[in-house]
C-alpha atoms as a PDB file:
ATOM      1  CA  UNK A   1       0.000   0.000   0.000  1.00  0.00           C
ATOM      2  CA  UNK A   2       1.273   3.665  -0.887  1.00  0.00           C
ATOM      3  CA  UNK A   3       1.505   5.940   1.979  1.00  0.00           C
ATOM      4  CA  UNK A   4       0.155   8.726  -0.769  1.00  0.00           C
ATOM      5  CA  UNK A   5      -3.285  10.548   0.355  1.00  0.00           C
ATOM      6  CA  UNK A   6      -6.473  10.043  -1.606  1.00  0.00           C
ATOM      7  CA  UNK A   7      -6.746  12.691  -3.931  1.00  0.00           C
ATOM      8  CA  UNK A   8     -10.950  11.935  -3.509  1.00  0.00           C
ATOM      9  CA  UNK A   9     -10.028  13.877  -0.438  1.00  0.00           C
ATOM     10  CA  UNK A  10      -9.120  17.627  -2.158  1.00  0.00           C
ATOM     11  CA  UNK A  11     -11.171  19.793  -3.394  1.00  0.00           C
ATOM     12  CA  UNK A  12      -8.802  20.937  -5.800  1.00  0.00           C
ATOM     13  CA  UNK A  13      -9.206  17.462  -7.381  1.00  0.00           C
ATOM     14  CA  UNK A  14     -13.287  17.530  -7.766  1.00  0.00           C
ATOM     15  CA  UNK A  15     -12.600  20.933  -9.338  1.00  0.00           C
ATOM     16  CA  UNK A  16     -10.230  19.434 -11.899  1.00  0.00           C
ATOM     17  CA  UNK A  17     -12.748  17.404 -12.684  1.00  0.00           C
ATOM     18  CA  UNK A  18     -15.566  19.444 -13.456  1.00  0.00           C
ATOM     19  CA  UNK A  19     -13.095  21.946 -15.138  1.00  0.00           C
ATOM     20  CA  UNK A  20     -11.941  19.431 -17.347  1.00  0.00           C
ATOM     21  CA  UNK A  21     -15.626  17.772 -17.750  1.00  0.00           C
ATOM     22  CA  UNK A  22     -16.886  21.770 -18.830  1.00  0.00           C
ATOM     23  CA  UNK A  23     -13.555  21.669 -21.364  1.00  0.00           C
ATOM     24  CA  UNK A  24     -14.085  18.350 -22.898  1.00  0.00           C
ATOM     25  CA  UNK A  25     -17.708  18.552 -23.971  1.00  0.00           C
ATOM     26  CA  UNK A  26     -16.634  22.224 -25.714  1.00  0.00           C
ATOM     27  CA  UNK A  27     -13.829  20.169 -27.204  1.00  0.00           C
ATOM     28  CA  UNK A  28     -16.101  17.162 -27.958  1.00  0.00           C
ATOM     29  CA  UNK A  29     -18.974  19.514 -29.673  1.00  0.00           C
ATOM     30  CA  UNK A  30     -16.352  21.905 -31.607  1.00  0.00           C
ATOM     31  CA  UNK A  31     -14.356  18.949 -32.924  1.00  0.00           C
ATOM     32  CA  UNK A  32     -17.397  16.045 -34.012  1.00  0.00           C
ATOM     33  CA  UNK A  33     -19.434  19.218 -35.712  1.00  0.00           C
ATOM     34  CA  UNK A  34     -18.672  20.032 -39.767  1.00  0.00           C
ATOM     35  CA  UNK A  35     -19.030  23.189 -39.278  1.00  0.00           C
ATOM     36  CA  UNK A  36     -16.732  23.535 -36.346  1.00  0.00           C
ATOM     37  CA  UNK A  37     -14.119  26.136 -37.514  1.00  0.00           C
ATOM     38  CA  UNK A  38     -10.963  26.598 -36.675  1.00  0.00           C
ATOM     39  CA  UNK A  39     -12.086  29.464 -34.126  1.00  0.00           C
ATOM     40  CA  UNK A  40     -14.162  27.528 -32.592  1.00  0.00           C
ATOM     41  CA  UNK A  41     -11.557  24.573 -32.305  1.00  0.00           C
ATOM     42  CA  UNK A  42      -8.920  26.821 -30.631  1.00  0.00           C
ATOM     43  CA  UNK A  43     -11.537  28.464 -28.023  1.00  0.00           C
ATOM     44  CA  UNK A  44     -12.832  24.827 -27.017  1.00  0.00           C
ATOM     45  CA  UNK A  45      -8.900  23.535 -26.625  1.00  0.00           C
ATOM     46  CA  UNK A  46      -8.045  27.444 -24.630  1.00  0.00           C
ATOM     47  CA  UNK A  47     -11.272  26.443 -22.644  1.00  0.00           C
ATOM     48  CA  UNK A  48     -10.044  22.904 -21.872  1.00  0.00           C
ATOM     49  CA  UNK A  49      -7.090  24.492 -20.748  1.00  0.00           C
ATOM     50  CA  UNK A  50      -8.225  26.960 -18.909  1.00  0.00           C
ATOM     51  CA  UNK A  51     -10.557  24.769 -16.861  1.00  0.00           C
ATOM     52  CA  UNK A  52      -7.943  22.347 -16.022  1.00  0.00           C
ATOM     53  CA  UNK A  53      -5.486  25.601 -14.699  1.00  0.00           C
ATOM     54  CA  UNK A  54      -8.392  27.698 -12.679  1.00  0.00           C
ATOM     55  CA  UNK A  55     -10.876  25.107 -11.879  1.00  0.00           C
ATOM     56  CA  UNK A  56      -8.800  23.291  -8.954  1.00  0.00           C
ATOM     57  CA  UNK A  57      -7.890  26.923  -7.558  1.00  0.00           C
ATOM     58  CA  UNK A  58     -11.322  28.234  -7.248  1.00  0.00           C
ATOM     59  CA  UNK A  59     -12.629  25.120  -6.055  1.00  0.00           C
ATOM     60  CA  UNK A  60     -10.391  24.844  -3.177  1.00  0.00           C
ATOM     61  CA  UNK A  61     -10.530  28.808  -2.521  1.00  0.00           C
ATOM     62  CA  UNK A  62     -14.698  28.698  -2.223  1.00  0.00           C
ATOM     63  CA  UNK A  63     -15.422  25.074  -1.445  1.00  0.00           C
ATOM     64  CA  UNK A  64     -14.719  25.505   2.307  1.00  0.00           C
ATOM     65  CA  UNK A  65     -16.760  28.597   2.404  1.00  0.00           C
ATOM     66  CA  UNK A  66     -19.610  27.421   0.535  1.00  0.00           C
ATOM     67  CA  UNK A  67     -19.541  24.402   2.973  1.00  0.00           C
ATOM     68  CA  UNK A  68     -19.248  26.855   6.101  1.00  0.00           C
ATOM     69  CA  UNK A  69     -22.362  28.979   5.147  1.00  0.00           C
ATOM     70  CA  UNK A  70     -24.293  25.881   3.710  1.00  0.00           C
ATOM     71  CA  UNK A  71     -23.252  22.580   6.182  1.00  0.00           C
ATOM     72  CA  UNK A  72     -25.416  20.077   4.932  1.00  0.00           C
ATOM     73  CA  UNK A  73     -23.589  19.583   1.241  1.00  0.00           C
ATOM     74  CA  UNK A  74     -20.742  17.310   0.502  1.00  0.00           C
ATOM     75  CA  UNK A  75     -17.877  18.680  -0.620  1.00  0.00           C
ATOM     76  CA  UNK A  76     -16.833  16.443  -3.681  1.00  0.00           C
ATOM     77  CA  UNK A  77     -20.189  17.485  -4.809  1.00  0.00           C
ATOM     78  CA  UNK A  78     -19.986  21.422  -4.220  1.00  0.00           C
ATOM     79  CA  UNK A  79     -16.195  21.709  -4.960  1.00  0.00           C
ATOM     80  CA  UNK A  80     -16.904  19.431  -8.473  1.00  0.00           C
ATOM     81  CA  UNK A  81     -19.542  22.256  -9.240  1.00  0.00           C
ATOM     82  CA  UNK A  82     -17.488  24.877  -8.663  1.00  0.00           C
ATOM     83  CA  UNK A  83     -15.113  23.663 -11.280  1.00  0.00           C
ATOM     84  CA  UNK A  84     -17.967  23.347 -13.927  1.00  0.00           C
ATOM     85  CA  UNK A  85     -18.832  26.540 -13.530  1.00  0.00           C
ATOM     86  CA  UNK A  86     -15.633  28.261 -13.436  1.00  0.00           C
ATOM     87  CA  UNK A  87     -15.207  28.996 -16.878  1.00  0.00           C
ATOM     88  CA  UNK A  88     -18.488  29.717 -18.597  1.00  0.00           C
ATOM     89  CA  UNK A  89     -19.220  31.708 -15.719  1.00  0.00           C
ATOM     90  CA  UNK A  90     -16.532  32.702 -13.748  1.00  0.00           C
ATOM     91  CA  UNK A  91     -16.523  36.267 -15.436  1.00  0.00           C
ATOM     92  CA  UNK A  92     -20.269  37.339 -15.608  1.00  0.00           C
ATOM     93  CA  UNK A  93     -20.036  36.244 -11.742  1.00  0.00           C
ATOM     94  CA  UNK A  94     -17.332  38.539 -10.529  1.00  0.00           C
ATOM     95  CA  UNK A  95     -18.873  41.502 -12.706  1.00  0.00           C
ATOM     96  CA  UNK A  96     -22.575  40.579 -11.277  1.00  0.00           C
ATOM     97  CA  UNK A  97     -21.155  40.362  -7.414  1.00  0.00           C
ATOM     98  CA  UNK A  98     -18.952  43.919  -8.400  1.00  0.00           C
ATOM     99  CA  UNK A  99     -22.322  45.438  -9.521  1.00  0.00           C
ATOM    100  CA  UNK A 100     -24.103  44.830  -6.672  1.00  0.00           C
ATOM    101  CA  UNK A 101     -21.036  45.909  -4.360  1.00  0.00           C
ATOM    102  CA  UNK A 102     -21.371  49.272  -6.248  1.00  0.00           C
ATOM    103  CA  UNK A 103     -25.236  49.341  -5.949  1.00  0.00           C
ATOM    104  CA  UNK A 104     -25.623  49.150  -2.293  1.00  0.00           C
ATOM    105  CA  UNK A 105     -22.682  51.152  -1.621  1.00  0.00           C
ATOM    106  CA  UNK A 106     -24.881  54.032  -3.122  1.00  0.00           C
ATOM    107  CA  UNK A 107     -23.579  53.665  -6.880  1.00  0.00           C
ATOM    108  CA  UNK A 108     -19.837  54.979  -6.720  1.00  0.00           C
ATOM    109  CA  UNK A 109     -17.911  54.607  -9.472  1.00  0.00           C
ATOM    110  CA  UNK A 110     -14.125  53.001  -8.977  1.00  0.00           C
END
């Protein structure tokens, strides 16, 4: 027996995962379709790529604090979630949360 943890135990890893499960279905769709261009190709392989890079890192950043404010979830299943989402979403999210920063702090611009 290896003396090596489980990596079932990180969150990091279930991020991976559902970084990498967001990145191959682009791949998958832009690659089997005739009419997948070129464009499309590169996006789906820079979105592959980019889920396998951020997806472990935001999963282990908010999985903990998801889990604090909402006890009753597992975390394989919150931190997996946060790596799907990562990429489609990660940027509309921070620009939503920013906008309502802004809003209730009476509208100032930074």
């Amino acid at each position: 027996m290896s003396d090596l943890p489980d990596p079932r135990d990180f969150a990091a890893f279930w991020g991976l995962c559902g970084g990498m499960f967001y990145g191959a279905l682009g791949v998958i769709a832009a690659f089997s379709a005739k009419v997948g261009t070129p464009l499309a190709r590169r996006r789906a392989l820079l979105e592959l790529i980019a889920g396998a890079v951020f997806a472990p890192v935001i999963a282990e950043a908010f999985t903990g604090w998801v889990l604090t404010v909402i006890p009753g979830l597992a975390m394989p299943a919150v931190a997996l979630t946060l790596g799907l989402i990562t990429v489609p979403y990660g940027p509309a999210f921070i620009e939503r949360i920013k906008g309502q920063i802004d809003k209730r702090l009476g509208g100032r611009e930074t």
